[in-house]
Protein backbone atom coordinates (compact mmCIF):
# COMPACT_ATOMS: atom_id res chain seq x y z
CA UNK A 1 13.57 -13.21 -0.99
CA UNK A 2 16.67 -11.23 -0.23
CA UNK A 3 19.16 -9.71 -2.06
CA UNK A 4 18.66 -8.22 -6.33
CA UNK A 5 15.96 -10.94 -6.63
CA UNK A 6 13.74 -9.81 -4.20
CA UNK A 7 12.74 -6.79 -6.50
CA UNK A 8 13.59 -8.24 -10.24
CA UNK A 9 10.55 -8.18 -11.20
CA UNK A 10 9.73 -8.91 -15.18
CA UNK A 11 9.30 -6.41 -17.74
CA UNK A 12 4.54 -5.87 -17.46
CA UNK A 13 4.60 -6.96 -13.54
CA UNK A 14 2.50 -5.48 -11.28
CA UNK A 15 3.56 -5.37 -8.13
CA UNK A 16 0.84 -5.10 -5.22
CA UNK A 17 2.49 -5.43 -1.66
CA UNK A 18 2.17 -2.86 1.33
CA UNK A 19 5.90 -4.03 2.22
CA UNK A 20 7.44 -2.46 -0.68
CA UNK A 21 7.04 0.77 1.72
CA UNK A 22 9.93 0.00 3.45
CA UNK A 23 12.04 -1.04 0.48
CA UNK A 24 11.57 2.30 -1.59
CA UNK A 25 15.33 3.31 -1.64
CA UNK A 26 16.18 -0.21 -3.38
CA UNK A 27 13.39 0.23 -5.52
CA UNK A 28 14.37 4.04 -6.78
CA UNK A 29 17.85 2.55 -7.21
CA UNK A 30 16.43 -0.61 -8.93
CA UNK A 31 13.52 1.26 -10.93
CA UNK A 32 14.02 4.85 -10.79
CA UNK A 33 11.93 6.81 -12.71
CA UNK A 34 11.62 4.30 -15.49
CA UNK A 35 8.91 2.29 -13.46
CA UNK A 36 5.13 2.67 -13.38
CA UNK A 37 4.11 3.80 -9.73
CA UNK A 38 0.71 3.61 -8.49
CA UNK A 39 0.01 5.01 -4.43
CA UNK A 40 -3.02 2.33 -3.57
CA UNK A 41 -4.93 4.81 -0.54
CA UNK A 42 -7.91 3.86 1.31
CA UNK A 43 -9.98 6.08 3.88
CA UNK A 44 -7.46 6.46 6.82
CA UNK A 45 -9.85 5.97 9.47
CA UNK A 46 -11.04 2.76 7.76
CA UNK A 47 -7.19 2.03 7.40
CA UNK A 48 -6.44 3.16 11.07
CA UNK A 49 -8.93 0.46 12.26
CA UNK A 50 -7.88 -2.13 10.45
CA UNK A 51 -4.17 -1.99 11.54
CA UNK A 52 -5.23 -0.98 14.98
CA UNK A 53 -7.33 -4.40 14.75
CA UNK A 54 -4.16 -6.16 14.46
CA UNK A 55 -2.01 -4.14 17.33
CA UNK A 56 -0.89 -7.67 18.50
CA UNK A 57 1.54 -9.11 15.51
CA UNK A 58 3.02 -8.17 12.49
CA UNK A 59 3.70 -5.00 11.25
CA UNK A 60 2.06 -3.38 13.95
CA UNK A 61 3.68 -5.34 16.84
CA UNK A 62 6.66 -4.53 15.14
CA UNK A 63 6.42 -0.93 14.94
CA UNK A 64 4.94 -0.30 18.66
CA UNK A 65 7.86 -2.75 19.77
CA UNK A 66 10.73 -2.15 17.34
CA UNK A 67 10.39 0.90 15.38
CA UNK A 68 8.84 3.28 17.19
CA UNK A 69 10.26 1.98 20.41
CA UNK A 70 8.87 1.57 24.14
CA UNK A 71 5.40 3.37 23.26
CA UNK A 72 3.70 3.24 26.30
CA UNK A 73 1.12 1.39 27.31
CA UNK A 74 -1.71 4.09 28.15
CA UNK A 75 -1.44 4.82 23.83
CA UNK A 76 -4.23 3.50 22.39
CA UNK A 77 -3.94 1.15 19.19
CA UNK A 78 -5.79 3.32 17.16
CA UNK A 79 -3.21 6.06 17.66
CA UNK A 80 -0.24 3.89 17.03
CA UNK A 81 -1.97 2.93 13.73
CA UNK A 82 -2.65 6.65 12.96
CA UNK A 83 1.09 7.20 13.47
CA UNK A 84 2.34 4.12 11.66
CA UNK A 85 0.06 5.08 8.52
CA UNK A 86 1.23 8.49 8.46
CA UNK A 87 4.87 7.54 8.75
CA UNK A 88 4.82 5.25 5.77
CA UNK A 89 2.23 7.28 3.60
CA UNK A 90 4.85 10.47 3.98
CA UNK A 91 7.57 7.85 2.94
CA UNK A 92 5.84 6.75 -0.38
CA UNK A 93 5.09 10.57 -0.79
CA UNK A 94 8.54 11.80 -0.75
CA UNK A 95 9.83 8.42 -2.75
CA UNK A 96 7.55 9.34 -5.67
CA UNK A 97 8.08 13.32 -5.30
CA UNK A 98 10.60 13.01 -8.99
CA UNK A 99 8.90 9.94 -10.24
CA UNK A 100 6.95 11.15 -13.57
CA UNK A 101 4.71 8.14 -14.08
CA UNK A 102 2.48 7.72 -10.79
CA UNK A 103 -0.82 7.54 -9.99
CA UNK A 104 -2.81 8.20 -6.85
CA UNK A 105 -5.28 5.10 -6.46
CA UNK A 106 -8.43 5.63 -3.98
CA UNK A 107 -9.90 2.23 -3.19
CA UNK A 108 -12.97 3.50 -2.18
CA UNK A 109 -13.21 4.71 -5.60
CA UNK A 110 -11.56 1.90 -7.25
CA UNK A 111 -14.59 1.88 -9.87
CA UNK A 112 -13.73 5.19 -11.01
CA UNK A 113 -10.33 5.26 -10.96
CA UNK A 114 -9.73 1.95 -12.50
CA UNK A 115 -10.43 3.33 -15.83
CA UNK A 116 -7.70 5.91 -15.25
CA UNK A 117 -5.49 3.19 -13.81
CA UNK A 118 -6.44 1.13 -17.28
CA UNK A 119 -5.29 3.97 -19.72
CA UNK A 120 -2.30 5.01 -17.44
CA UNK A 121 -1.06 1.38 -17.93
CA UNK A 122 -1.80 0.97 -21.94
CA UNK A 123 -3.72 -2.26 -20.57
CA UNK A 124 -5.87 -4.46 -23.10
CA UNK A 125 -8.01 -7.23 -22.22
CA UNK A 126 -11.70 -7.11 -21.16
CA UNK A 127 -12.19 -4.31 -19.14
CA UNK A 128 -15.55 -5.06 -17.88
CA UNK A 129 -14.25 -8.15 -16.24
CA UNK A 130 -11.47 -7.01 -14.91
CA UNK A 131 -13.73 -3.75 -13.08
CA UNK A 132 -15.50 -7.11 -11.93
CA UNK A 133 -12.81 -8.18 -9.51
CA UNK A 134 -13.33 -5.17 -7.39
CA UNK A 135 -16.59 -6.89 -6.67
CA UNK A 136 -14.93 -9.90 -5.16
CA UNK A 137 -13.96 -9.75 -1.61
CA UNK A 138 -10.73 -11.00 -0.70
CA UNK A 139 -9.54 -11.61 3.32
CA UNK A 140 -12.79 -10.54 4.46
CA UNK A 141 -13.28 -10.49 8.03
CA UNK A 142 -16.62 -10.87 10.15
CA UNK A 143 -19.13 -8.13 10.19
CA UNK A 144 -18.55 -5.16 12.22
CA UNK A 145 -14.58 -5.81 11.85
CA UNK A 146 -12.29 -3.13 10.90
């Protein structure tokens, strides 16, 4: 979506989507600090793999190609992924700098910090089910795949 309806979300959405890193001014102008913000982090080498493993399309073709511009071609994926993680992870960091409800999420500790996540969003429901999902793997790749 483009355009006002590509953030008008309703009122108890959550919102889970790595591209909202590059729409964070619309967002603070949207949301502000009124919004609930969680930062979703993962290991970065685990994360630097993974993008690297995809070098060849999407974001990552885009920002070797586009973004970042003429990297050469002696840089090796890994680095380009290093770079591209850092770049957006300092651009969610300075976006939520003056927001007052945000919480760092590790997903290597999801288990732990889901409780924290379930308070800091007044949620109700059944909890142990819902600590459950984390147990369910979703876009798995082969073993030995980043």
């Amino acid at each position: 979506m483009l355009g006002p309806s590509r953030l008008a979300y309703p009122d108890d959405h959550i919102e889970v989507d790595n591209r909202l890193a590059w729409l964070l001014g619309r967002l603070d102008v949207e949301y502000g600090t009124e919004a609930a913000y969680v930062h979703l982090r993962r290991d970065p080498d685990a994360a630097a793999m993974s993008h690297a493993a995809r070098i060849e399309f999407g974001i990552m073709a885009a920002y070797r190609e586009a973004i970042i511009w003429r990297v050469p071609a002696t840089v090796e994926p890994i680095e380009i992924a290093r770079d591209y993680l850092l770049t957006v992870g300092r651009n969610i960091e300075l976006f939520l700098r003056d927001k007052p409800k945000r919480l760092d999420f590790s997903l290597e500790n999801a288990s732990a910090d889901f409780e924290r996540f379930w308070r800091f969003i007044g949620a109700v429901g059944d909890y142990e089910a819902a600590l459950a999902e984390f147990d369910v793997r979703h876009n798995a790749r082969a073993p030995g795949e980043p």
